[in-house]
C-alpha atoms as a PDB file:
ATOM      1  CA  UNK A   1     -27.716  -1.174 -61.741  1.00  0.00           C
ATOM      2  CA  UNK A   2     -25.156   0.393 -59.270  1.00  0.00           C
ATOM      3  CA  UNK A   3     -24.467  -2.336 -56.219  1.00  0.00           C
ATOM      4  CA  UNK A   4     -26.554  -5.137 -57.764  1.00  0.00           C
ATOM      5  CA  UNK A   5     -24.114  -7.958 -57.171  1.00  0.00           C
ATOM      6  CA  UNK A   6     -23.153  -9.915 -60.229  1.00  0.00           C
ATOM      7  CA  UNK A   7     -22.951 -13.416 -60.207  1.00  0.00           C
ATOM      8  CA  UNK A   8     -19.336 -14.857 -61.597  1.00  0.00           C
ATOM      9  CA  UNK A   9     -19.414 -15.952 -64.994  1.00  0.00           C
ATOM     10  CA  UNK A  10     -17.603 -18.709 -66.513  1.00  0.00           C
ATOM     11  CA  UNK A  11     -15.725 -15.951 -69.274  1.00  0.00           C
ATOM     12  CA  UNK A  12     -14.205 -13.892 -66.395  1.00  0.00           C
ATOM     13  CA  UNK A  13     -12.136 -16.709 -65.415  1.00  0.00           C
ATOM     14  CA  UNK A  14     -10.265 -16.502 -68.573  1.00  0.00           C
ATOM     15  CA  UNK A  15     -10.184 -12.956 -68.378  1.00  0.00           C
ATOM     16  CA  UNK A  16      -8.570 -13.069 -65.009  1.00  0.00           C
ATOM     17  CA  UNK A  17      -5.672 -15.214 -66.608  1.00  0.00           C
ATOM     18  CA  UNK A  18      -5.176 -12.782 -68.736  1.00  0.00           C
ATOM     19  CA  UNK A  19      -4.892  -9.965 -66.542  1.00  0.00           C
ATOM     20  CA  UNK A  20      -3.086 -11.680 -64.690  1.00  0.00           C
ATOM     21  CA  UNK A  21      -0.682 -13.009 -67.377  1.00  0.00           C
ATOM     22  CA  UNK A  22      -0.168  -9.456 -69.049  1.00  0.00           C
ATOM     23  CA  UNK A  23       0.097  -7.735 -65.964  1.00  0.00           C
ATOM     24  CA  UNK A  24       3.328 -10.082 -64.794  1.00  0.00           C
ATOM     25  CA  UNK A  25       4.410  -9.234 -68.588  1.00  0.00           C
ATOM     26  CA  UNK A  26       4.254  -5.661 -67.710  1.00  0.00           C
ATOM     27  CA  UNK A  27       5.141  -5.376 -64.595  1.00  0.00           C
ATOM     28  CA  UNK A  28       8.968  -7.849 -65.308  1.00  0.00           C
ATOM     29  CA  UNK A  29       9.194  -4.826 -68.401  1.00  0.00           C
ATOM     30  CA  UNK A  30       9.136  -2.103 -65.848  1.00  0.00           C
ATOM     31  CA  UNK A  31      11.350  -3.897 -63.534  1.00  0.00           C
ATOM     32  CA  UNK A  32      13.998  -4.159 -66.332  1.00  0.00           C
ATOM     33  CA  UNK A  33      13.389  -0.369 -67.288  1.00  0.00           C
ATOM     34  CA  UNK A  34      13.742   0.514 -63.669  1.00  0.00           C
ATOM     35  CA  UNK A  35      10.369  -0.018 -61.724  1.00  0.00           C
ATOM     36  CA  UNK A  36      11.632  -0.900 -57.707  1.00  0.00           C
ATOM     37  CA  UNK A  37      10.920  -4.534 -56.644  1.00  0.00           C
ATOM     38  CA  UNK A  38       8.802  -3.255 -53.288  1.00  0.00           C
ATOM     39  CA  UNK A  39       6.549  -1.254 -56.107  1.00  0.00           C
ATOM     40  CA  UNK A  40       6.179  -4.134 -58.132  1.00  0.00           C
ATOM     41  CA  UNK A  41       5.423  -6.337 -55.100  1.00  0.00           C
ATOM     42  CA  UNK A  42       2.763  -3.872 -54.094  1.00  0.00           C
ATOM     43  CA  UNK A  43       1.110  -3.750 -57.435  1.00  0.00           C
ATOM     44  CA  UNK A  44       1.118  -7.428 -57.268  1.00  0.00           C
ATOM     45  CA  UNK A  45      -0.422  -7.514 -54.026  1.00  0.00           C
ATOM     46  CA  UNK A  46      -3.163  -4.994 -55.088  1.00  0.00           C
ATOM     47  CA  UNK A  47      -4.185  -7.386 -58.086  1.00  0.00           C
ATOM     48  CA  UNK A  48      -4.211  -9.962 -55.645  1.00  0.00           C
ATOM     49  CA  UNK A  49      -6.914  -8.755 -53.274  1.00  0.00           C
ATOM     50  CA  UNK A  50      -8.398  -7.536 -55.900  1.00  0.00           C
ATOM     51  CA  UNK A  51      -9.329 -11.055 -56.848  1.00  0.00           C
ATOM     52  CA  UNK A  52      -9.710 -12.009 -53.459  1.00  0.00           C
ATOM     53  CA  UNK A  53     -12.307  -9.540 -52.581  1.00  0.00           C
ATOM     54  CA  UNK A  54     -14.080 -10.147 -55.736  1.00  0.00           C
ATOM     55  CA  UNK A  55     -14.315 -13.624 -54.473  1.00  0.00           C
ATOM     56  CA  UNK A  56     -15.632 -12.908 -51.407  1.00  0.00           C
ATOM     57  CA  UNK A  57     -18.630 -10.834 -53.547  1.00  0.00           C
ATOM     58  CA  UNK A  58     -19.195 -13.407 -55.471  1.00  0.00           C
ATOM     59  CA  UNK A  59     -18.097 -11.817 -58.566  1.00  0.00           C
ATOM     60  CA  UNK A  60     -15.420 -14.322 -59.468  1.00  0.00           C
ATOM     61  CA  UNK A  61     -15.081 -17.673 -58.899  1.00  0.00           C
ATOM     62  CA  UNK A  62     -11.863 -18.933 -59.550  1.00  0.00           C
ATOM     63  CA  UNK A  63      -8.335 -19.582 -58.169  1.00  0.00           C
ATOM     64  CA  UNK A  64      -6.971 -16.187 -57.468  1.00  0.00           C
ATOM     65  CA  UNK A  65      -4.410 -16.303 -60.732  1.00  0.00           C
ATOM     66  CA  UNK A  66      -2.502 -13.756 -59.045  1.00  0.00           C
ATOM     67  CA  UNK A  67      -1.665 -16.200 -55.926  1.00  0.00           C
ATOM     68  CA  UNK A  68       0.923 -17.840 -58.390  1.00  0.00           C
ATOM     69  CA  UNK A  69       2.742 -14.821 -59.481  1.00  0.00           C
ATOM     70  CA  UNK A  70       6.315 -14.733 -57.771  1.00  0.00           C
ATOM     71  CA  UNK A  71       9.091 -11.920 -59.031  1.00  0.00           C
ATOM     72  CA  UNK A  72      12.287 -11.757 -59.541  1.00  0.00           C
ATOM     73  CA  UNK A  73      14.802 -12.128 -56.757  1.00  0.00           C
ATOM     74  CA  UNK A  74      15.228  -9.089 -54.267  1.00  0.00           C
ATOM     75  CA  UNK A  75      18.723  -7.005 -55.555  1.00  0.00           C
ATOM     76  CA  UNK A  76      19.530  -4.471 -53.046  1.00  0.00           C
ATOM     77  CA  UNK A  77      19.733  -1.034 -55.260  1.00  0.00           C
ATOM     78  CA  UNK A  78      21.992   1.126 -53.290  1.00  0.00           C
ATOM     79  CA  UNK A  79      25.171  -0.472 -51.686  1.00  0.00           C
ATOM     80  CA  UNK A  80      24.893   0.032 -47.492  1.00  0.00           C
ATOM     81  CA  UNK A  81      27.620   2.429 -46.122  1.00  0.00           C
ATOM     82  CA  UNK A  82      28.191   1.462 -42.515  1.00  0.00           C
ATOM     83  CA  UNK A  83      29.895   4.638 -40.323  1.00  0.00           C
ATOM     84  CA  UNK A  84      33.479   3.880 -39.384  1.00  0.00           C
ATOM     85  CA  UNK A  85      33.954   4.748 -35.866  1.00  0.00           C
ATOM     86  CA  UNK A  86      36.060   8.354 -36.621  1.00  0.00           C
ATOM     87  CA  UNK A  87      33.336   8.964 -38.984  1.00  0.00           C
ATOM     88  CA  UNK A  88      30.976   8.733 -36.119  1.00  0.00           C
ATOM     89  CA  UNK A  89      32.712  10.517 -33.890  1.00  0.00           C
ATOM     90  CA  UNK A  90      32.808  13.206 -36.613  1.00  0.00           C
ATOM     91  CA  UNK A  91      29.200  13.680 -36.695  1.00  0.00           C
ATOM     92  CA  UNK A  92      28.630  13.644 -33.287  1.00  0.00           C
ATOM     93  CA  UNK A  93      30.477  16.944 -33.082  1.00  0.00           C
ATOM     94  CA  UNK A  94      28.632  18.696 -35.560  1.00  0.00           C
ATOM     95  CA  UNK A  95      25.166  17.427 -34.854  1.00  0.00           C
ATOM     96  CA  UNK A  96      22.987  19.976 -32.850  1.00  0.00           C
ATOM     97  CA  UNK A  97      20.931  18.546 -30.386  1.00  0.00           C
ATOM     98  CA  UNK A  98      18.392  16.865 -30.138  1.00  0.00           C
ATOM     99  CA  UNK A  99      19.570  15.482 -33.231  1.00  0.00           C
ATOM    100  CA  UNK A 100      22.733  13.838 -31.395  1.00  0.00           C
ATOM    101  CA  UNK A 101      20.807  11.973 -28.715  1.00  0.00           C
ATOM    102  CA  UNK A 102      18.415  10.930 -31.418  1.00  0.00           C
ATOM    103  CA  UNK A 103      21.339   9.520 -33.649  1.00  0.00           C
ATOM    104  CA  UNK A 104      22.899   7.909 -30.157  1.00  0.00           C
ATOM    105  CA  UNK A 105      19.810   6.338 -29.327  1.00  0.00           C
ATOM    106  CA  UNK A 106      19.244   4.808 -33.096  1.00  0.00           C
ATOM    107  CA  UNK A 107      23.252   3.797 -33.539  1.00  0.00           C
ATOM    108  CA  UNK A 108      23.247   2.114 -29.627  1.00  0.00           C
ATOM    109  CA  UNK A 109      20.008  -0.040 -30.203  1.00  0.00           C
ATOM    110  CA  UNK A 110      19.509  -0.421 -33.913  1.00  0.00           C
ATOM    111  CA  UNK A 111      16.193   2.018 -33.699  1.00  0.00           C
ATOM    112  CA  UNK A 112      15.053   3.302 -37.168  1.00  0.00           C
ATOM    113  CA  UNK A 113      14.169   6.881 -37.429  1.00  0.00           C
ATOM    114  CA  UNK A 114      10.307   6.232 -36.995  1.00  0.00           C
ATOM    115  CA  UNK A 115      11.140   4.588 -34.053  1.00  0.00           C
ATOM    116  CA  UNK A 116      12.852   7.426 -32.094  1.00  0.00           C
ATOM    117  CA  UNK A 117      10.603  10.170 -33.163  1.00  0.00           C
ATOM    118  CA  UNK A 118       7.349   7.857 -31.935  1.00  0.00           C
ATOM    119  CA  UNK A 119       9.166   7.149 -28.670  1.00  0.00           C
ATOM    120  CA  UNK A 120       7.321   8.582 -25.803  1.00  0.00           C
ATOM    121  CA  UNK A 121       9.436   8.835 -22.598  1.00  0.00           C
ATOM    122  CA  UNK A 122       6.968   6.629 -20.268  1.00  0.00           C
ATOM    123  CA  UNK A 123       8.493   3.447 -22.885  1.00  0.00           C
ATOM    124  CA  UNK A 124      12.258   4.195 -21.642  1.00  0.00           C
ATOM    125  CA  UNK A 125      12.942   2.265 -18.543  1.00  0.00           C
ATOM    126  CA  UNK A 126      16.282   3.593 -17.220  1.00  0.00           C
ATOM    127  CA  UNK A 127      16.104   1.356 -14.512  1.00  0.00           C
ATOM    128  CA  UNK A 128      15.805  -1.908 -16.495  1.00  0.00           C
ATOM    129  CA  UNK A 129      17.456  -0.376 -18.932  1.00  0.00           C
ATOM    130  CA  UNK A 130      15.374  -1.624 -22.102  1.00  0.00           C
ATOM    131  CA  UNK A 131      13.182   0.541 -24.679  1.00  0.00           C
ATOM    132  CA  UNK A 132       9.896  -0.321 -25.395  1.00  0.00           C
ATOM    133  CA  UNK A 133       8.822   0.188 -28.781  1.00  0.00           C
ATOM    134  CA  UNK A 134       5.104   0.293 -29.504  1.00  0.00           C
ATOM    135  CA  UNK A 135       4.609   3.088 -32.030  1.00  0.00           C
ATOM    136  CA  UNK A 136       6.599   5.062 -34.865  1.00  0.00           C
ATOM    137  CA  UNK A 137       6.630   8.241 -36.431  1.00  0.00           C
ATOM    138  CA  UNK A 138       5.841   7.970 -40.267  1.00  0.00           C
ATOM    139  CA  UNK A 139       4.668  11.098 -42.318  1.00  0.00           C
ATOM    140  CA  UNK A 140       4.020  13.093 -39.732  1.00  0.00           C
ATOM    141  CA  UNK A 141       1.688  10.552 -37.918  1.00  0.00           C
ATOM    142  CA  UNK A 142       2.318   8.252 -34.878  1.00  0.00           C
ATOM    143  CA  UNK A 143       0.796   4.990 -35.255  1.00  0.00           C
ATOM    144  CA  UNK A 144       0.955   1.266 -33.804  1.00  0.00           C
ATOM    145  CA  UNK A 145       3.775  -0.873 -35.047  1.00  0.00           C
ATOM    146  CA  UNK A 146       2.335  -3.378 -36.997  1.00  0.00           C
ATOM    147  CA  UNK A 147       1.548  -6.345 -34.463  1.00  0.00           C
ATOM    148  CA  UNK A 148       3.694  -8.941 -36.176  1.00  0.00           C
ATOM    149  CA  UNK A 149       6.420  -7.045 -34.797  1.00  0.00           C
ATOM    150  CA  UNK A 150       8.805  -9.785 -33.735  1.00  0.00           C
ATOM    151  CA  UNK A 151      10.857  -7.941 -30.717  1.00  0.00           C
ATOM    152  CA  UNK A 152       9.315  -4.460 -29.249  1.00  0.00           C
ATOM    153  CA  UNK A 153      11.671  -4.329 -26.672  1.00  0.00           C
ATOM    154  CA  UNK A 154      15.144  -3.187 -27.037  1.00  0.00           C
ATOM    155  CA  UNK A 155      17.470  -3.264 -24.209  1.00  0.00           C
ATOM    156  CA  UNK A 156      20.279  -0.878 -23.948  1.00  0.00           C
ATOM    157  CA  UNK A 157      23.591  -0.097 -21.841  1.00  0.00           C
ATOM    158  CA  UNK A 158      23.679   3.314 -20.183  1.00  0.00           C
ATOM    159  CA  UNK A 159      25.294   6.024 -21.711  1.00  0.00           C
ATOM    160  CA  UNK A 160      28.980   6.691 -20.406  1.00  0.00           C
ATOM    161  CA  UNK A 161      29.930   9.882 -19.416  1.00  0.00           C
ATOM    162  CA  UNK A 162      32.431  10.105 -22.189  1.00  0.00           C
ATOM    163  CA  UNK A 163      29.677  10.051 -24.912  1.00  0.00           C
ATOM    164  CA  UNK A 164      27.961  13.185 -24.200  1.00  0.00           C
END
């Protein structure tokens, strides 16, 4: 019957070890043939509230066998290339604008790209002279920053006159 709620039975718990068993099997195989360690930490946080919510139904019983599951350290994949100052200077002159202001703003206060383009102008305080951060732009939509976000103010130095 579609929606009747099952009541957990004492098999599934061994069939959640198992899932949860092959699927850290599978999932350190994919890592070695190339699978990224955020996709394999969202996979394992998907089997993971899986087993939570089917807790909270009543379908399972159990420790969530997922809860245990750690991966492999974090290895940064690409090496970080920080600008050199000439090379900044360099792309200054060729960017168009608004494109230069928008790289300014995100090289001066550490902004990421989300950042600038959610920006509204009522959040820039040139008086104060801090940023207020409270949304970003992320495939195509502006939303909230997530509320755990430590910091959402930035403060910044007024632009010279030499910089632009």
């Amino acid at each position: 019957m579609i929606g009747a709620k099952m009541t957990s039975h004492p098999h599934l718990e061994n069939v959640a070890s198992a899932i949860s068993a092959l699927w850290t099997c599978n999932v350190l195989q994919k890592m070695e043939a190339g699978l990224g360690w955020e996709s394999a930490n969202h996979y394992r946080n998907l089997l993971s509230k899986i087993f939570t919510v089917a807790k909270k139904w009543g379908y399972f019983s159990g420790a969530n066998p997922v809860a245990g599951v750690e991966l492999p350290e974090k290895i940064a994949v690409r090496e970080k290339h920080i600008l050199t100052l000439e090379q900044i200077s360099r792309l200054m002159e060729v960017l168009p604008e608004p494109a230069r202001t928008m790289v300014w703003l995100s090289l001066l206060t550490g902004l990421r790209i989300g950042e600038v383009l959610g920006l509204p102008w009522n959040n820039v305080d040139f008086t104060s002279g801090q940023i207020r951060v409270t949304q970003a732009y992320y495939r195509g939509t502006s939303a909230p920053r997530k509320p755990n976000a430590a910091n959402d103010w930035f403060r910044f130095r007024p632009l010279s006159k030499q910089i632009y």
